[in-house]
PDB file of N, CA and C in Angstrom:
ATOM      1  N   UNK A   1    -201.296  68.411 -97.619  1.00  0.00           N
ATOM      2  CA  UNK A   1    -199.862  68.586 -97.728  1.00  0.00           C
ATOM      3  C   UNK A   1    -199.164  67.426 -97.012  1.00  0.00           C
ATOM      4  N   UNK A   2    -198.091  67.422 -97.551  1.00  0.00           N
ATOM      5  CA  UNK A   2    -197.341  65.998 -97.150  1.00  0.00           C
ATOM      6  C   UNK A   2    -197.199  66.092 -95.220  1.00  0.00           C
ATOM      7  N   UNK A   3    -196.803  66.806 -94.875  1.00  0.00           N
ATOM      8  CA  UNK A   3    -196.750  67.785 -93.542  1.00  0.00           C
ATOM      9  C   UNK A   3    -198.136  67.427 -92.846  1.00  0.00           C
ATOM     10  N   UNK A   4    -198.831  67.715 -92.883  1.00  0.00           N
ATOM     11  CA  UNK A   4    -200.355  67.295 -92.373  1.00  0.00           C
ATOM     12  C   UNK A   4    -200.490  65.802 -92.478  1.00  0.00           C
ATOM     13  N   UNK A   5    -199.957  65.337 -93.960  1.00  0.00           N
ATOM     14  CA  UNK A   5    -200.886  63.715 -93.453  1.00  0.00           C
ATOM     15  C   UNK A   5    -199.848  62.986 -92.514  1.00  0.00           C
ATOM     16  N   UNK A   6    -198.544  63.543 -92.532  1.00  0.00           N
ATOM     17  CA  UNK A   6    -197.751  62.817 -91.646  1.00  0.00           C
ATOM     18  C   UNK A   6    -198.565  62.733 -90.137  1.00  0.00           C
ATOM     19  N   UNK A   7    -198.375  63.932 -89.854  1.00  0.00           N
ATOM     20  CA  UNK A   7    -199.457  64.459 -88.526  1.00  0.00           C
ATOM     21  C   UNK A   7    -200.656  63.630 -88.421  1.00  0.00           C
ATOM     22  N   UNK A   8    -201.510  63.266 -89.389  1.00  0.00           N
ATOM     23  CA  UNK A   8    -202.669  62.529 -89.243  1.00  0.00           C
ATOM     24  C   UNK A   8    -202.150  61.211 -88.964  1.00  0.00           C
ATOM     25  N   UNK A   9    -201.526  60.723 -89.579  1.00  0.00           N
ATOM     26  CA  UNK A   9    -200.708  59.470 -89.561  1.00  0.00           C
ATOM     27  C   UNK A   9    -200.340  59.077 -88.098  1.00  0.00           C
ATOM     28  N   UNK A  10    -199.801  59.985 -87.326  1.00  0.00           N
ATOM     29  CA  UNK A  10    -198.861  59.913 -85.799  1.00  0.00           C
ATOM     30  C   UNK A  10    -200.927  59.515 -84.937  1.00  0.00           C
ATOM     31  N   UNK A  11    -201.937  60.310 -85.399  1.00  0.00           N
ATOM     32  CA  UNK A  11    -202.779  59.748 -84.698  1.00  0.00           C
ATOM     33  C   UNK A  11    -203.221  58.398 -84.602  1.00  0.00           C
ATOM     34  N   UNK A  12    -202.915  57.579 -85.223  1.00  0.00           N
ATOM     35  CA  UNK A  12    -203.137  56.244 -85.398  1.00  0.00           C
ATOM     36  C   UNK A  12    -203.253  55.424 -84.174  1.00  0.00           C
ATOM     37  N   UNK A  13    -202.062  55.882 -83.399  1.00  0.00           N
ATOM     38  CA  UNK A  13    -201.580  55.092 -82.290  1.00  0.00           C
ATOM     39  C   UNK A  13    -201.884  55.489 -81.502  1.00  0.00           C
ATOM     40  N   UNK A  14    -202.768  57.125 -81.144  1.00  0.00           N
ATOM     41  CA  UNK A  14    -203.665  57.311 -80.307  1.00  0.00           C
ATOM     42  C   UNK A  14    -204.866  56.261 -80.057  1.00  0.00           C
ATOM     43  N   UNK A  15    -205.811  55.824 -81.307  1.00  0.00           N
ATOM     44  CA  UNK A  15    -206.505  55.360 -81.531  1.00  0.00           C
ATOM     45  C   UNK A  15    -206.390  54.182 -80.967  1.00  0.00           C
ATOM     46  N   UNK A  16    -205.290  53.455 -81.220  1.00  0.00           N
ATOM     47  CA  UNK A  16    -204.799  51.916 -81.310  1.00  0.00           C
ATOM     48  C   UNK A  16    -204.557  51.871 -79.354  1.00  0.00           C
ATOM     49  N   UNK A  17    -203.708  52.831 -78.844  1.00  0.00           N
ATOM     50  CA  UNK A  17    -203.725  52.952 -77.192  1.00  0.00           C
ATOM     51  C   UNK A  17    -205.084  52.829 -76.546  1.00  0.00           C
ATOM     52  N   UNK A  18    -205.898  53.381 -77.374  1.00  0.00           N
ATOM     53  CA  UNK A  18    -207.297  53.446 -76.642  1.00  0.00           C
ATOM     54  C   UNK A  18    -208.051  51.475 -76.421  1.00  0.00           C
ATOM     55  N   UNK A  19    -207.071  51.297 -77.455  1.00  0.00           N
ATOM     56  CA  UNK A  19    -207.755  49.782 -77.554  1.00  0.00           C
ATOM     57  C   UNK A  19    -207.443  48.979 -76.515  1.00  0.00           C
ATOM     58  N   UNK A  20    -205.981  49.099 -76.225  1.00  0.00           N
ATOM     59  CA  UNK A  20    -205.485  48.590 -75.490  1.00  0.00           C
ATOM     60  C   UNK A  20    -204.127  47.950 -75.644  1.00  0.00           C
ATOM     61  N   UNK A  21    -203.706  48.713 -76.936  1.00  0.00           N
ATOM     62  CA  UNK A  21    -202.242  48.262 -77.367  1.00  0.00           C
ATOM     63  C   UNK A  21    -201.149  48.980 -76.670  1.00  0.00           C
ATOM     64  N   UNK A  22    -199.977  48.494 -76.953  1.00  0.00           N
ATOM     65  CA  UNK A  22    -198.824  49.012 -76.377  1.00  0.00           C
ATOM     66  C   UNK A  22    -198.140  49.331 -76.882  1.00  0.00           C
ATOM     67  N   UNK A  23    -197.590  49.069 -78.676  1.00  0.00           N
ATOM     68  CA  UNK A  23    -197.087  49.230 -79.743  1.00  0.00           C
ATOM     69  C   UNK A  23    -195.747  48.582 -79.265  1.00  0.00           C
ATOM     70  N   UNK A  24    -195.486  47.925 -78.994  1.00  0.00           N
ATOM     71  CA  UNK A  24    -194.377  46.851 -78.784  1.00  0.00           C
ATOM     72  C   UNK A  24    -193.431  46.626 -79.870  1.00  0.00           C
ATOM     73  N   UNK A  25    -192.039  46.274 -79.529  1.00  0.00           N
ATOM     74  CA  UNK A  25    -190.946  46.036 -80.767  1.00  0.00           C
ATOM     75  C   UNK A  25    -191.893  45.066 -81.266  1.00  0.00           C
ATOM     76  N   UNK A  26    -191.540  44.905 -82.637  1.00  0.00           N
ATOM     77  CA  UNK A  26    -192.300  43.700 -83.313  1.00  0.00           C
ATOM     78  C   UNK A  26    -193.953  43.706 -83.412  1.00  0.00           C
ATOM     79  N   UNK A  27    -194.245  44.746 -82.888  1.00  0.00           N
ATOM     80  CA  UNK A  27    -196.062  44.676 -82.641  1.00  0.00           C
ATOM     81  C   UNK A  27    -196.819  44.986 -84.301  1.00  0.00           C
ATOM     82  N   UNK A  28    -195.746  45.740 -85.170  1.00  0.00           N
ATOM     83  CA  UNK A  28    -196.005  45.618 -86.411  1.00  0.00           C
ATOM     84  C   UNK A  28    -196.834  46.904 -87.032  1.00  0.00           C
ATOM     85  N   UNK A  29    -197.568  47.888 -86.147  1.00  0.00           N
ATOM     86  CA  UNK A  29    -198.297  48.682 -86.489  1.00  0.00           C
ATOM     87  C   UNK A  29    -197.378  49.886 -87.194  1.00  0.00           C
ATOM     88  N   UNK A  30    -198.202  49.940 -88.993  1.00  0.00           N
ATOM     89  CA  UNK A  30    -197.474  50.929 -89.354  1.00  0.00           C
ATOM     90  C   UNK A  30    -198.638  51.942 -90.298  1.00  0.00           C
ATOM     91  N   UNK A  31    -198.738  53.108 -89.794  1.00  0.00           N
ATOM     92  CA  UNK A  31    -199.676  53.956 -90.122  1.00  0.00           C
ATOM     93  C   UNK A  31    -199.317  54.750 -91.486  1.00  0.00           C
ATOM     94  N   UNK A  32    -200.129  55.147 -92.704  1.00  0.00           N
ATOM     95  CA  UNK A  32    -200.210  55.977 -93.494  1.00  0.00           C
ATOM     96  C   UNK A  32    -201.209  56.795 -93.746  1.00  0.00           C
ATOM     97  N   UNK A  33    -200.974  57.916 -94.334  1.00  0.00           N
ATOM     98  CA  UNK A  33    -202.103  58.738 -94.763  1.00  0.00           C
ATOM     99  C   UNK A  33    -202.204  59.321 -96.432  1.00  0.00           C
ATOM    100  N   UNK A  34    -203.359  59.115 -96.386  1.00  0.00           N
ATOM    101  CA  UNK A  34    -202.933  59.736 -98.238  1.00  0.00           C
ATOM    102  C   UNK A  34    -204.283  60.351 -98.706  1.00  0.00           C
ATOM    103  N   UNK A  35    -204.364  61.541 -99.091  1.00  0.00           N
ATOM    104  CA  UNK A  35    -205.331  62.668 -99.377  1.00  0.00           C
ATOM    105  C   UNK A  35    -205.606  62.305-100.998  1.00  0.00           C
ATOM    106  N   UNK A  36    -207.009  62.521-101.354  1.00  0.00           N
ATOM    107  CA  UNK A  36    -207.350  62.449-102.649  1.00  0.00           C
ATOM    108  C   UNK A  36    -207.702  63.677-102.933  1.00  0.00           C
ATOM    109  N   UNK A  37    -207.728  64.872-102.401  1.00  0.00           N
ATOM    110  CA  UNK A  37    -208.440  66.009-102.380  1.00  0.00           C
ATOM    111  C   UNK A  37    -207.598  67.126-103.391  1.00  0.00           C
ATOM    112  N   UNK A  38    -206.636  66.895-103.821  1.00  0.00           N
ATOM    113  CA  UNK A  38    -206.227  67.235-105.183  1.00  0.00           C
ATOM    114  C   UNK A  38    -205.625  66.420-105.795  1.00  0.00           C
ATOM    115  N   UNK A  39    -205.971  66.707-107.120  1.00  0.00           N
ATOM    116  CA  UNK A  39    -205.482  66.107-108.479  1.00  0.00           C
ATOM    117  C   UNK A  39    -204.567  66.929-109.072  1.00  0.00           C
ATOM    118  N   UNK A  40    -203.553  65.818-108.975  1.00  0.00           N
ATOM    119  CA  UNK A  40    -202.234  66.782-109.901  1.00  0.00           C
ATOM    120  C   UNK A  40    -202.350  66.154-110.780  1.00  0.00           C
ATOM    121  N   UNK A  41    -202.098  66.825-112.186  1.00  0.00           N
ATOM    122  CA  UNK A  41    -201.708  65.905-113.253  1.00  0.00           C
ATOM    123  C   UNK A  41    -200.340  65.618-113.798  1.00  0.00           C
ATOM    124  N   UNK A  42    -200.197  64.435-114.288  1.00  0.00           N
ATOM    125  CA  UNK A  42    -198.615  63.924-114.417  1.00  0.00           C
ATOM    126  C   UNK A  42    -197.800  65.160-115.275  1.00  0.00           C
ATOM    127  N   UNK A  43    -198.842  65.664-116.207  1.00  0.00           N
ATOM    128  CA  UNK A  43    -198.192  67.118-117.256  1.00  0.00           C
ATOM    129  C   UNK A  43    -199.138  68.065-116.947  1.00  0.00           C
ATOM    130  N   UNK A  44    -199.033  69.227-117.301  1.00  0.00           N
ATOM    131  CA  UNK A  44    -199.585  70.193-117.156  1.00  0.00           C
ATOM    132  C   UNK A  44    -198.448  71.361-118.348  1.00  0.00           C
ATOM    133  N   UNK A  45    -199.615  72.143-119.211  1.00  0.00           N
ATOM    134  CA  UNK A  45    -198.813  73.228-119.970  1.00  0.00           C
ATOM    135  C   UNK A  45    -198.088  74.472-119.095  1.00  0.00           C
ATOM    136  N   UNK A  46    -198.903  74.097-117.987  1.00  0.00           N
ATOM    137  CA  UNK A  46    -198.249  75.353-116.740  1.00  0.00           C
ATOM    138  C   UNK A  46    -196.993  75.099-116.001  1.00  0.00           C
ATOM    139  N   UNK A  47    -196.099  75.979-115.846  1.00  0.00           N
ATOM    140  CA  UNK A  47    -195.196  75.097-114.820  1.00  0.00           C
ATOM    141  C   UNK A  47    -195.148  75.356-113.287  1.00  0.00           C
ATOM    142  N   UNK A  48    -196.373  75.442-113.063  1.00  0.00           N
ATOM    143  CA  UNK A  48    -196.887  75.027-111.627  1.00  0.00           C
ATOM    144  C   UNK A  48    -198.484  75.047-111.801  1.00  0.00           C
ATOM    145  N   UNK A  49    -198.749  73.975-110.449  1.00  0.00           N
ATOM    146  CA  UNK A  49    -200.410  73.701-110.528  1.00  0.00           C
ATOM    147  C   UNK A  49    -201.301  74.160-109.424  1.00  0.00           C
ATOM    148  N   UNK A  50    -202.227  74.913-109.154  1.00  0.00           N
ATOM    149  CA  UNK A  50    -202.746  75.228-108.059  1.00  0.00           C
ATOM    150  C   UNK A  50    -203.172  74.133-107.238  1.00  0.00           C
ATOM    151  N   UNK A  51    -203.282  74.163-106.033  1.00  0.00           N
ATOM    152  CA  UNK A  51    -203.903  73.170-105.380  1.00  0.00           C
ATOM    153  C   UNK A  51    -204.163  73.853-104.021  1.00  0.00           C
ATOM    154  N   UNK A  52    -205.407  73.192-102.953  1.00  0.00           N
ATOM    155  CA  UNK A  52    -206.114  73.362-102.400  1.00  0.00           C
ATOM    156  C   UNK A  52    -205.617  72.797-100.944  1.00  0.00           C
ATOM    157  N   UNK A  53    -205.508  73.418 -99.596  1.00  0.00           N
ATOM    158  CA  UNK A  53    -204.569  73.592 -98.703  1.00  0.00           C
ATOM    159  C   UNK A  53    -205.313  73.721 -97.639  1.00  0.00           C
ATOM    160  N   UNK A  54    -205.597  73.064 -96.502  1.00  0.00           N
ATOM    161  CA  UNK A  54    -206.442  73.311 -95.276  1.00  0.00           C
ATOM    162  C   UNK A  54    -205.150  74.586 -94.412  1.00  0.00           C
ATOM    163  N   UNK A  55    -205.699  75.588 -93.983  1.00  0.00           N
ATOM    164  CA  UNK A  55    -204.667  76.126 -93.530  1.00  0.00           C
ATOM    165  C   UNK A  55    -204.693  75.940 -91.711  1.00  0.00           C
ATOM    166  N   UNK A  56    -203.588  76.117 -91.223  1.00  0.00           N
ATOM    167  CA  UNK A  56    -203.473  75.650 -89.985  1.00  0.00           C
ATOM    168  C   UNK A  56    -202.721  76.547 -89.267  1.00  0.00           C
ATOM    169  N   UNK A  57    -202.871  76.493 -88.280  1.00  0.00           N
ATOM    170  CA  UNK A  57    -202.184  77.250 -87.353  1.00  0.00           C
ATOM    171  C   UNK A  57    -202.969  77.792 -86.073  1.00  0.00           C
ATOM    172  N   UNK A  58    -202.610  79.037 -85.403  1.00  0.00           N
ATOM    173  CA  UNK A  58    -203.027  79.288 -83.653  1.00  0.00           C
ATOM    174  C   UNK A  58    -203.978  79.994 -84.448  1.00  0.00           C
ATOM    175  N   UNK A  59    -205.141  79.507 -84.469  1.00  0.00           N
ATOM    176  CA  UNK A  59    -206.769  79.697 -84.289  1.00  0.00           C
ATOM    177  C   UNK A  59    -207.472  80.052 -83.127  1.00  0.00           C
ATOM    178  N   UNK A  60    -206.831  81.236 -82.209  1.00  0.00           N
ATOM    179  CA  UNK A  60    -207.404  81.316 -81.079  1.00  0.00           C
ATOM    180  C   UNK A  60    -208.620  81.585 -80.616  1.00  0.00           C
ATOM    181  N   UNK A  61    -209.328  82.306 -81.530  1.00  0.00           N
ATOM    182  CA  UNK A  61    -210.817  82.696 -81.451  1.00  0.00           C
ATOM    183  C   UNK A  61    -211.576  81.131 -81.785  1.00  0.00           C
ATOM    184  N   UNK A  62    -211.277  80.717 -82.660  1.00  0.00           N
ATOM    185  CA  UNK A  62    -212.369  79.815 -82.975  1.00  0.00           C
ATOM    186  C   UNK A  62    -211.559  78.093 -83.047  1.00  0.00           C
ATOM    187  N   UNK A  63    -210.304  77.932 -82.995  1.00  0.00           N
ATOM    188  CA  UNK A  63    -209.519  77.114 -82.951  1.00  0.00           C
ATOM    189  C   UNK A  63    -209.082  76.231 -84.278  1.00  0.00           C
ATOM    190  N   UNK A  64    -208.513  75.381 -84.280  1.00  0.00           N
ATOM    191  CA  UNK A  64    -208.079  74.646 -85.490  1.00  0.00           C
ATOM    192  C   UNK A  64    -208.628  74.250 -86.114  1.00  0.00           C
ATOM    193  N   UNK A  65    -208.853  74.006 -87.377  1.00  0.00           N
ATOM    194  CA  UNK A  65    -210.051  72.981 -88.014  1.00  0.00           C
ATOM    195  C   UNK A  65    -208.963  71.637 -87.677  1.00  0.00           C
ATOM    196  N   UNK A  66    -207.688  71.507 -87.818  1.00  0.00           N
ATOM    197  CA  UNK A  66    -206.965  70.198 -87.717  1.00  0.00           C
ATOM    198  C   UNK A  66    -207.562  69.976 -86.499  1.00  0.00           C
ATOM    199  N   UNK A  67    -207.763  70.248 -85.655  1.00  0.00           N
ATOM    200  CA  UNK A  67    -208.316  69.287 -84.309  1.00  0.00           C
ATOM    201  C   UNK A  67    -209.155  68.592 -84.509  1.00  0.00           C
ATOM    202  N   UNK A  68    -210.230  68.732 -85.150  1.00  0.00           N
ATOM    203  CA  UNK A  68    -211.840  68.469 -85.443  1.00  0.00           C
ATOM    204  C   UNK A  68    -210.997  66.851 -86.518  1.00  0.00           C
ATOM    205  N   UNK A  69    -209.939  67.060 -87.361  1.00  0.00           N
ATOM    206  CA  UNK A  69    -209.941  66.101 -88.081  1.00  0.00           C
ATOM    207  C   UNK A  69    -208.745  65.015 -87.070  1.00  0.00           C
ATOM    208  N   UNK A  70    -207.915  65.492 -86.264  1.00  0.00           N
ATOM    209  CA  UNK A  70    -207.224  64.544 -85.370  1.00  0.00           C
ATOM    210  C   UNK A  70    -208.145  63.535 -84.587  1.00  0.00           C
ATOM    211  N   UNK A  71    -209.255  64.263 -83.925  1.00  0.00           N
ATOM    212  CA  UNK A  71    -210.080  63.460 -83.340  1.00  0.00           C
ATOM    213  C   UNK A  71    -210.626  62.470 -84.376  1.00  0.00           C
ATOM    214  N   UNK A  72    -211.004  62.905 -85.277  1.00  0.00           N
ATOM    215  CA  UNK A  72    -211.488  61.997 -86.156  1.00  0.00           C
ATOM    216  C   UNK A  72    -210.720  60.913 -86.580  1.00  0.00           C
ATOM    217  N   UNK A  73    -209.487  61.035 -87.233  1.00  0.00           N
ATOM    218  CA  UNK A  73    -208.350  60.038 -86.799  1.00  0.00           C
ATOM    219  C   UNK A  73    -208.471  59.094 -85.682  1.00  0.00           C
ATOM    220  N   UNK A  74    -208.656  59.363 -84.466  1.00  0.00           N
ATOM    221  CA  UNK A  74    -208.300  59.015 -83.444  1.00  0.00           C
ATOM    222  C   UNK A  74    -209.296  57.661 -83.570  1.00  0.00           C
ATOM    223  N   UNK A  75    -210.835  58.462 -83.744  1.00  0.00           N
ATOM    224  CA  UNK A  75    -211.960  57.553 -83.478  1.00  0.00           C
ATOM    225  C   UNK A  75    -212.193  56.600 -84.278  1.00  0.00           C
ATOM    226  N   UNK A  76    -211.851  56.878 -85.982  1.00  0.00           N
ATOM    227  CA  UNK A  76    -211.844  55.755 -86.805  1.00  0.00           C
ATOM    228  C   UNK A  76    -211.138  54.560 -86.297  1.00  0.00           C
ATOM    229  N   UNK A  77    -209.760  54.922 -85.735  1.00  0.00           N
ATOM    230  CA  UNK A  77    -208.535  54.162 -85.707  1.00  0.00           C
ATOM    231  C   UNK A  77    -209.286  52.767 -84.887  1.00  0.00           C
ATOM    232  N   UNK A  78    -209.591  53.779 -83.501  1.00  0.00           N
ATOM    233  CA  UNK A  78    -210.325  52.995 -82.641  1.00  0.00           C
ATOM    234  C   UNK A  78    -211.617  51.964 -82.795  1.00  0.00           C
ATOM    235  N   UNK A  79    -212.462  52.487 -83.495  1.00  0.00           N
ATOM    236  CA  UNK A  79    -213.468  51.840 -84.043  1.00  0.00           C
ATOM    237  C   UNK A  79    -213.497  50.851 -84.627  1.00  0.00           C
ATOM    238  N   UNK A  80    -212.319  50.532 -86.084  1.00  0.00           N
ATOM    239  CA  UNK A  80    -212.033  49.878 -86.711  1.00  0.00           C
ATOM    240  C   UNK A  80    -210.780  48.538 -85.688  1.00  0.00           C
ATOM    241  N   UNK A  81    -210.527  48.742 -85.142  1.00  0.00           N
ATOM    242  CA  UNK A  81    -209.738  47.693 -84.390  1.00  0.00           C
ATOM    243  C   UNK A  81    -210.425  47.474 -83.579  1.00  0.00           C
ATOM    244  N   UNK A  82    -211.547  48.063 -82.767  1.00  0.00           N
ATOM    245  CA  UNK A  82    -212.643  46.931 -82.081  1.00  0.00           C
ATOM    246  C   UNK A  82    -213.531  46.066 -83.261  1.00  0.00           C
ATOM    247  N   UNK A  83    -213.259  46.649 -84.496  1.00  0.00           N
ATOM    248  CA  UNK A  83    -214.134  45.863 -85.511  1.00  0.00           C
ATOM    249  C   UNK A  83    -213.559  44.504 -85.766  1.00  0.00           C
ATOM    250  N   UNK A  84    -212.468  44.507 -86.063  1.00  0.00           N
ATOM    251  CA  UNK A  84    -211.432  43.882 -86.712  1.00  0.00           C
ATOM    252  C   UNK A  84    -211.868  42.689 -85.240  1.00  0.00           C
ATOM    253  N   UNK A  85    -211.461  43.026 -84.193  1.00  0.00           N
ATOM    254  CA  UNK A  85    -211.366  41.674 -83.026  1.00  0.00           C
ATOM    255  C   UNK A  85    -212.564  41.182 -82.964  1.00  0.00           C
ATOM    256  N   UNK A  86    -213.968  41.989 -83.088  1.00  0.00           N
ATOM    257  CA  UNK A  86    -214.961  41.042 -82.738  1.00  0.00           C
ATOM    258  C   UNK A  86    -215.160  40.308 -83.908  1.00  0.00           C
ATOM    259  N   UNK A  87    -214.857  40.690 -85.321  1.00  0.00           N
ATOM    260  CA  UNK A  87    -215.231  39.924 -86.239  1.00  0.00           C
ATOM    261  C   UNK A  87    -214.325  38.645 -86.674  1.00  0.00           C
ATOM    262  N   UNK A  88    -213.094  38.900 -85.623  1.00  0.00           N
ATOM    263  CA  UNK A  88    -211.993  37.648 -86.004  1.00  0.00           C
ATOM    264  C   UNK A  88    -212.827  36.429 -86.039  1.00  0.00           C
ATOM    265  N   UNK A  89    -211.743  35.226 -86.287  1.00  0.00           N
ATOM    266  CA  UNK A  89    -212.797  33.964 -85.956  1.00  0.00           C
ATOM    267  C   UNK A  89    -211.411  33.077 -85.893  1.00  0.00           C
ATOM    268  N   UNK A  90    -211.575  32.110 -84.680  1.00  0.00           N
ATOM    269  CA  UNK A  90    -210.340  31.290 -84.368  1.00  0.00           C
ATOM    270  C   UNK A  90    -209.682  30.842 -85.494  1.00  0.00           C
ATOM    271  N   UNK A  91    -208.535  30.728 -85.459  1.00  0.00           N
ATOM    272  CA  UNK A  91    -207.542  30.000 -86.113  1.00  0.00           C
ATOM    273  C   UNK A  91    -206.490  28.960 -85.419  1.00  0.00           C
ATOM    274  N   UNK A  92    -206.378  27.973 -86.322  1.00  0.00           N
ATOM    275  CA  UNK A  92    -205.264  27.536 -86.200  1.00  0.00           C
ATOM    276  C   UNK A  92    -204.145  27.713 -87.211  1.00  0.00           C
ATOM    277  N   UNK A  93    -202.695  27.907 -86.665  1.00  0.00           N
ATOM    278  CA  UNK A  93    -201.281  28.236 -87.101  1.00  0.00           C
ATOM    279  C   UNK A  93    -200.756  26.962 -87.421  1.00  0.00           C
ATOM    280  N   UNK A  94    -199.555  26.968 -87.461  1.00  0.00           N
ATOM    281  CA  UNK A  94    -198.583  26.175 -87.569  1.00  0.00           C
ATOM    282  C   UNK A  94    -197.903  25.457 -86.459  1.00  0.00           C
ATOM    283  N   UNK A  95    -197.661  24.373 -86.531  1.00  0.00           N
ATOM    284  CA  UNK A  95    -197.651  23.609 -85.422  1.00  0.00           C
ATOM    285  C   UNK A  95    -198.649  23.870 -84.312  1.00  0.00           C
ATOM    286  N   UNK A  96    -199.773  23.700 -84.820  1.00  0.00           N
ATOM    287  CA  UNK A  96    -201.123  23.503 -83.779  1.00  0.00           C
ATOM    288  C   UNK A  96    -201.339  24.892 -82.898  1.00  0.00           C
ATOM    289  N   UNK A  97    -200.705  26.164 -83.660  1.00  0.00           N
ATOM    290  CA  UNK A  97    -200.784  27.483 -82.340  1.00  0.00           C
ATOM    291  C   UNK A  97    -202.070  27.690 -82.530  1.00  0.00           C
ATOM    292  N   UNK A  98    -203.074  28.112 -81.585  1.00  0.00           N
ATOM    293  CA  UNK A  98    -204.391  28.687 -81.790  1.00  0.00           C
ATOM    294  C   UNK A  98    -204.069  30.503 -81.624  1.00  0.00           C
ATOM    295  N   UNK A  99    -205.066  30.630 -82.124  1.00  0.00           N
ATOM    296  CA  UNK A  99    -205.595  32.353 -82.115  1.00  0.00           C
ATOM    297  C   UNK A  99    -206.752  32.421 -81.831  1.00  0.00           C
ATOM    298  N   UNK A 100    -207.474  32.345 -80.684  1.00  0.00           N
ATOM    299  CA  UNK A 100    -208.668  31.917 -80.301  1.00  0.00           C
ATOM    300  C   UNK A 100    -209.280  33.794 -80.959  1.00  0.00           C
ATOM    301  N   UNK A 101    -210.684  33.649 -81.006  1.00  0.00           N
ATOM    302  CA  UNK A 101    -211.673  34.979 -81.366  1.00  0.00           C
ATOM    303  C   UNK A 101    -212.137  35.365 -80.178  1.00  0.00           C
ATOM    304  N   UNK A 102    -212.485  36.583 -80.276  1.00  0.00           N
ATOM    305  CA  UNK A 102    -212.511  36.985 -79.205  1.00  0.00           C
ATOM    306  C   UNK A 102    -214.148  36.817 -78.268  1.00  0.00           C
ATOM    307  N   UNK A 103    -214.024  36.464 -77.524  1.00  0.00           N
ATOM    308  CA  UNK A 103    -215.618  35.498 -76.895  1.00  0.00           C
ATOM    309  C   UNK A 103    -216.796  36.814 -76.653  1.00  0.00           C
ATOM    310  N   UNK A 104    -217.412  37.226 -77.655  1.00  0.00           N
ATOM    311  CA  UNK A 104    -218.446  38.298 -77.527  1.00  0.00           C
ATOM    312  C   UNK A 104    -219.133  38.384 -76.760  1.00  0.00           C
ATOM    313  N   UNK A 105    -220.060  36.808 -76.012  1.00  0.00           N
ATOM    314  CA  UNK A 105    -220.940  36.782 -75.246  1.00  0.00           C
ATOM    315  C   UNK A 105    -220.340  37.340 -74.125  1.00  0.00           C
ATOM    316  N   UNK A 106    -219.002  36.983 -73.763  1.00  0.00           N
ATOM    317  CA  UNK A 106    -218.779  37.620 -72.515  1.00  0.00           C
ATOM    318  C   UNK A 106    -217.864  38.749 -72.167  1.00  0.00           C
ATOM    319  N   UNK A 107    -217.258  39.287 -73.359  1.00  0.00           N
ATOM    320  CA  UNK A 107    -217.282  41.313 -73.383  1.00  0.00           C
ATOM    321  C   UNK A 107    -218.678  41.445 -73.372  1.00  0.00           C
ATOM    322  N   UNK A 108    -219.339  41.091 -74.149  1.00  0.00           N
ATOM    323  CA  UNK A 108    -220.258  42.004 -74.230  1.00  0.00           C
ATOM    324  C   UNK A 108    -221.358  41.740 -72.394  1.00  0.00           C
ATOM    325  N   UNK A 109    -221.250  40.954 -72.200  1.00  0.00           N
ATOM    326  CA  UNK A 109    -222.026  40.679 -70.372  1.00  0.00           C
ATOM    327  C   UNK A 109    -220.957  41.622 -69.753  1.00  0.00           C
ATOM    328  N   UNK A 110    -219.600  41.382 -69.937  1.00  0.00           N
ATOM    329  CA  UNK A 110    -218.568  42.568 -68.792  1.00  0.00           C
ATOM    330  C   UNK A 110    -218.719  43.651 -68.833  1.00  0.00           C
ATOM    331  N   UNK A 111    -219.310  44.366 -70.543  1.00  0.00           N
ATOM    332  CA  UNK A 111    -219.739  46.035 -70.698  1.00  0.00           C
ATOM    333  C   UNK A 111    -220.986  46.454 -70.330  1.00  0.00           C
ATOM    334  N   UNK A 112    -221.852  45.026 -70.546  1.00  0.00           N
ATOM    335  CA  UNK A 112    -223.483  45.666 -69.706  1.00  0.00           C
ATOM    336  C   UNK A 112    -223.289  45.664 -68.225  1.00  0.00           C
ATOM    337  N   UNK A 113    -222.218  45.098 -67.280  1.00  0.00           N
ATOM    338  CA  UNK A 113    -222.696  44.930 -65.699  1.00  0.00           C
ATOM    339  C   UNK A 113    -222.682  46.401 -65.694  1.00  0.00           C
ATOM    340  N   UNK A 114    -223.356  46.138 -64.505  1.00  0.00           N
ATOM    341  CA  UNK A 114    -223.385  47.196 -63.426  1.00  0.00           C
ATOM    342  C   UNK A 114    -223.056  47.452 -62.660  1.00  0.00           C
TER     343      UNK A 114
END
């Protein structure tokens, strides 16, 4: 439902905080969500179409299934933007700006110390 992916959507920037962002004016990050999990068709002889609905709400015995998929949100988000930096590779801009990549040998020596 439109309602839910918004919600999935707002996790993005959980994900992206974990990285180490700040979401800054101008920082550019803009999140969407979009479900393939029903098919509407453009016509239909019916004039309404069934469709298929995670239901949500205070799950107190056993809790939300939306939690189980927020986290999941969260961790892709995260995952994929440590992907994205180690696989960068320097650039140069316009008027000579660099975008240096990010130096693996030595994250990766700062995450093994001890």
């Amino acid at each position: 439902m439109p309602g839910q992916l918004q919600r999935l959507a707002r996790r993005v920037d959980i994900g992206l905080r974990r990285t180490g962002s700040v979401g800054n004016d101008r920082s550019g990050e803009i999140s969407i969500a979009f479900s393939t999990a029903n098919r509407i068709p453009r016509s239909t002889p019916r004039a309404a179409h069934p469709i298929n609905v995670l239901v949500e709400g205070p799950f107190w015995t056993e809790g939300s299934p939306f939690g189980l998929i927020f986290d999941a949100v969260v961790e892709a988000t995260e995952e994929a933007a440590f992907n994205a930096m180690v696989a960068a590779d320097t650039v140069e801009g316009r008027d000579g700006n660099m975008l240096y990549a990010f130096p693996l040998d030595r994250g990766l020596a700062h995450l093994t110390k001890g």
